[in-house]
N, C-alpha and C. Protein backbone atom coordinates (compact mmCIF):
# COMPACT_ATOMS: atom_id res chain seq x y z
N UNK A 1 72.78 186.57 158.80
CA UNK A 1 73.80 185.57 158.66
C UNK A 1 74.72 185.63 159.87
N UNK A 2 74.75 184.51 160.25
CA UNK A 2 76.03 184.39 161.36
C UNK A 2 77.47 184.62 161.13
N UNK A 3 77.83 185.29 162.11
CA UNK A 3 79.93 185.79 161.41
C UNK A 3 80.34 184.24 161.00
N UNK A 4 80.20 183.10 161.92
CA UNK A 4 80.69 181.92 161.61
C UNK A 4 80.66 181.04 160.32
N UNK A 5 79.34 181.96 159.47
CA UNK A 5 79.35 181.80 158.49
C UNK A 5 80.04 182.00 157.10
N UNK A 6 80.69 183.26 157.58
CA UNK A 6 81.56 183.78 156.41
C UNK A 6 82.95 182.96 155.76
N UNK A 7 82.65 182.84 154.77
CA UNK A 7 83.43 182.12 153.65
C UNK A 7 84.44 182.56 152.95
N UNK A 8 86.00 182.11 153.09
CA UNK A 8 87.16 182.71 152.03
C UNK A 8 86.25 182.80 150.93
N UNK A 9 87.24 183.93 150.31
CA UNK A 9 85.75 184.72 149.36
C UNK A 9 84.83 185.77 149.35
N UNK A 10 83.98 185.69 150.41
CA UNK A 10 83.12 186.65 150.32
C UNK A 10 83.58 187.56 150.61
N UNK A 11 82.85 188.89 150.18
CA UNK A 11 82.91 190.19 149.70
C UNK A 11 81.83 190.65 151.38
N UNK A 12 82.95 191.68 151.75
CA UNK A 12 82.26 192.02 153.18
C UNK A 12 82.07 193.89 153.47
N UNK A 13 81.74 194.71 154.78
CA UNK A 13 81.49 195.88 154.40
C UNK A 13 82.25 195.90 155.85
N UNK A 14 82.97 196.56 156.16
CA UNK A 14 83.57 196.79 157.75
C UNK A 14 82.50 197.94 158.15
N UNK A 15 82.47 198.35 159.70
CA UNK A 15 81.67 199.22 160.49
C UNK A 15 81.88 201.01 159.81
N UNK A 16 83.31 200.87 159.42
CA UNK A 16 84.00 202.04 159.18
C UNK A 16 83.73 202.66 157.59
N UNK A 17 83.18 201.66 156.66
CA UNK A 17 83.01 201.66 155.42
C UNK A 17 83.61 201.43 154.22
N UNK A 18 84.96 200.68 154.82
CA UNK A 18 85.38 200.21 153.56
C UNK A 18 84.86 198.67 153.50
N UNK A 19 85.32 198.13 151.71
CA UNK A 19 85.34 196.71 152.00
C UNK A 19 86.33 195.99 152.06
N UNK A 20 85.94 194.80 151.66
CA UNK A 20 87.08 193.85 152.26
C UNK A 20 86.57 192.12 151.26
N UNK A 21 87.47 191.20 151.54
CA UNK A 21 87.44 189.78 151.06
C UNK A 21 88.00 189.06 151.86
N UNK A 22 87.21 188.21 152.67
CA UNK A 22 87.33 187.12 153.50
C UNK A 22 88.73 186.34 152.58
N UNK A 23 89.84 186.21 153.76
CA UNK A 23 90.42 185.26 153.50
C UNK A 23 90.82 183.87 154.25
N UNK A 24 89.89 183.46 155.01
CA UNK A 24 90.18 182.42 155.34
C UNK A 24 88.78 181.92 155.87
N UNK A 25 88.99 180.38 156.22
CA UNK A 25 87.28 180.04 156.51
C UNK A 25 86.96 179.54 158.25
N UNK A 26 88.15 180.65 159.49
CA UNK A 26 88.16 180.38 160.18
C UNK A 26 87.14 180.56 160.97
N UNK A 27 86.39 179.95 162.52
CA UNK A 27 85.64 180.37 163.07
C UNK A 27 86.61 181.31 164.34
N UNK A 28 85.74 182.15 164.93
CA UNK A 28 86.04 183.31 166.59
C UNK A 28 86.19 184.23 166.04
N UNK A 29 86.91 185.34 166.92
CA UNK A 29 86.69 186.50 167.13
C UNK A 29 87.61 187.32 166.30
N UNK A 30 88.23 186.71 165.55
CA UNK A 30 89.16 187.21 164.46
C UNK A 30 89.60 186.40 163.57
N UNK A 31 89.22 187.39 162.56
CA UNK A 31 88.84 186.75 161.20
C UNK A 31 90.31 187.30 160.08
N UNK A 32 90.78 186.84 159.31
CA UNK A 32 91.61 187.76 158.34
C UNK A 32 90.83 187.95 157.00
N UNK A 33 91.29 189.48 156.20
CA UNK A 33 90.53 189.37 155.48
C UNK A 33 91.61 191.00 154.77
N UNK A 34 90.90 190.97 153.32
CA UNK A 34 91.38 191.72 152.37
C UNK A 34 91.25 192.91 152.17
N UNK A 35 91.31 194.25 153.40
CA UNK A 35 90.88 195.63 153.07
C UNK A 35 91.28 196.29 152.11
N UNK A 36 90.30 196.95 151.52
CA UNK A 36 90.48 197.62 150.47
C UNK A 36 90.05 199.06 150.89
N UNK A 37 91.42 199.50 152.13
CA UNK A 37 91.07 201.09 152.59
C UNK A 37 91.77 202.34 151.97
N UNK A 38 92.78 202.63 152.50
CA UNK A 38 93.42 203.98 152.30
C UNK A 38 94.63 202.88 150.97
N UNK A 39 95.28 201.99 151.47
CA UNK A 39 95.73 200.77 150.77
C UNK A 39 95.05 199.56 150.60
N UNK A 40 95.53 198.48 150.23
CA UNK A 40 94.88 197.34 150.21
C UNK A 40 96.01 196.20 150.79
N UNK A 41 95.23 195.89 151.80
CA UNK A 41 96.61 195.14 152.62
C UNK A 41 95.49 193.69 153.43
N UNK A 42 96.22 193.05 153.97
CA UNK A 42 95.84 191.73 154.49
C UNK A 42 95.95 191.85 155.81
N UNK A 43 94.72 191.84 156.76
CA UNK A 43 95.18 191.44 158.00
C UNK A 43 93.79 190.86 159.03
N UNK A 44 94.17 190.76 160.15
CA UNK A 44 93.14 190.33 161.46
C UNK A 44 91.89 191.36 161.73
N UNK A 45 90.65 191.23 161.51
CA UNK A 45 89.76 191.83 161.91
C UNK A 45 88.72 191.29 162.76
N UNK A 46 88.58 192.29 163.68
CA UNK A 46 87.35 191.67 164.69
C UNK A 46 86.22 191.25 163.86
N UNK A 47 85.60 190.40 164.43
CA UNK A 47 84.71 189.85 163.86
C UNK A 47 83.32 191.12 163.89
N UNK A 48 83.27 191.26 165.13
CA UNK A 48 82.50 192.62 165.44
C UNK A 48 82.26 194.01 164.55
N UNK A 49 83.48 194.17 163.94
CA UNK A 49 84.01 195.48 163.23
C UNK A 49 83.17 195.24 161.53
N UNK A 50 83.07 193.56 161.89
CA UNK A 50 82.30 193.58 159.86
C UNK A 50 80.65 194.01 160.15
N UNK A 51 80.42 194.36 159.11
CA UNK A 51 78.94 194.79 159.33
C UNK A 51 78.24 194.58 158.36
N UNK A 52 78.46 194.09 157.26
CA UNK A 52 77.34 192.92 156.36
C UNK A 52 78.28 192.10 154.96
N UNK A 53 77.53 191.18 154.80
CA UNK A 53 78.22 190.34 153.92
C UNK A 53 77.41 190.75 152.34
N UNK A 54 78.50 191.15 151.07
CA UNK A 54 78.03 192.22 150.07
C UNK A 54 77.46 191.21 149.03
N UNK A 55 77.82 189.78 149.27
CA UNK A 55 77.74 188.94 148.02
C UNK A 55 76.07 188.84 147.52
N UNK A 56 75.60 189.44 148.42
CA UNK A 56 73.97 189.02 147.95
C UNK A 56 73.23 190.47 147.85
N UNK A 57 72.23 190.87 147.33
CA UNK A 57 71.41 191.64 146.80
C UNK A 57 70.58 191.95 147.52
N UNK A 58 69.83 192.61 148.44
CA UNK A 58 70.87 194.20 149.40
C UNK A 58 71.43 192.92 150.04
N UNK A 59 72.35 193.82 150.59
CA UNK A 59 73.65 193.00 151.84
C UNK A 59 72.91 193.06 152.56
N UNK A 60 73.46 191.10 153.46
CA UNK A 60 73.47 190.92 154.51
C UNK A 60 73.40 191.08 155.69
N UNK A 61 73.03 191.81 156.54
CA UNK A 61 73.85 192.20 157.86
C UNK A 61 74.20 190.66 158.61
N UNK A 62 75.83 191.23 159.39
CA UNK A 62 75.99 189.95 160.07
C UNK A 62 75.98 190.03 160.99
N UNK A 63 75.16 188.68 162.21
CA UNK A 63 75.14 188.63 163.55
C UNK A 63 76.12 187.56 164.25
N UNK A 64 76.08 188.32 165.51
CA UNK A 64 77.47 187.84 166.12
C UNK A 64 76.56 186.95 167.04
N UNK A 65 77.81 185.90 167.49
CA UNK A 65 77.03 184.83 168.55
C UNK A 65 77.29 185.08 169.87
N UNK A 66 76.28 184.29 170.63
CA UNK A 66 76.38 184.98 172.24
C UNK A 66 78.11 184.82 172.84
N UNK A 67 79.10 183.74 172.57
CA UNK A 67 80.36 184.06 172.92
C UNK A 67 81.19 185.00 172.62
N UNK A 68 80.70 185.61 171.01
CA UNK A 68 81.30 186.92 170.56
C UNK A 68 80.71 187.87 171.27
N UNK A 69 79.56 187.92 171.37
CA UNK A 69 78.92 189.10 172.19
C UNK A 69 79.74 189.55 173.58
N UNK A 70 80.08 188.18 174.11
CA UNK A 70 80.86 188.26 175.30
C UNK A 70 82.09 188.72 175.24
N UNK A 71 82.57 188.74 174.36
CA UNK A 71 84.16 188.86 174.10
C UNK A 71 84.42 190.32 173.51
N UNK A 72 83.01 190.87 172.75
CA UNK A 72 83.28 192.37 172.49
C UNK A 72 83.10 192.79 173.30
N UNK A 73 81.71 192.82 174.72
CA UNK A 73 81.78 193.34 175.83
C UNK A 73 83.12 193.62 176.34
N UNK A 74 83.86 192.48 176.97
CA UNK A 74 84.84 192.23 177.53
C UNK A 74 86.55 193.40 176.81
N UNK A 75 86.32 192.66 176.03
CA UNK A 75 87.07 194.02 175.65
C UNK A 75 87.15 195.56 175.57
N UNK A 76 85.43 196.04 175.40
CA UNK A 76 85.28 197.10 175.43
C UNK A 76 85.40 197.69 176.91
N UNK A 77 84.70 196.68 177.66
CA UNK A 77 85.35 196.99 178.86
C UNK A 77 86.50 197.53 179.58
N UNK A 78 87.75 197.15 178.78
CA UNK A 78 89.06 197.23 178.89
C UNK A 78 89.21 198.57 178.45
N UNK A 79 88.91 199.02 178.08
CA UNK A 79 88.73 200.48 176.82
C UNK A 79 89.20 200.30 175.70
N UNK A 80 89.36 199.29 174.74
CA UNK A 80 89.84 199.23 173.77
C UNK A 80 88.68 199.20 172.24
């Protein structure tokens, strides 16, 4: 599934292992969404950082598009 795909709503898995709930149905490189980590709080996540969408039976993995691809490079570049 494409990140551009993800839907307010869906139930997602971050890189790090917690989850989360899409909250909004924006497209790029940052997405907001509902972690459910150490707390449960609302905020901006790279699009990069999600790593499958949970709503379906096994999960998803999600792929990023060649402008995201460019834009995590680019940053990582930076050292961030």
């Amino acid at each position: 599934m494409l990140s551009n795909e993800l839907k307010k709503g869906m139930h997602v898995q971050l890189k790090n292992g917690w989850f989360g709930v899409m909250m909004d149905n924006a497209r790029g490189n940052i997405r907001m969404v509902e972690v459910d980590g150490y707390c449960k709080e609302i905020g901006s996540v790279y699009v990069w950082d999600i790593d499958a969408m949970c709503d379906t039976s096994p999960a998803c993995k999600i792929e990023l598009t060649e402008k995201q691809i460019k834009a995590r490079n680019a940053i990582k570049a930076m050292g961030f």
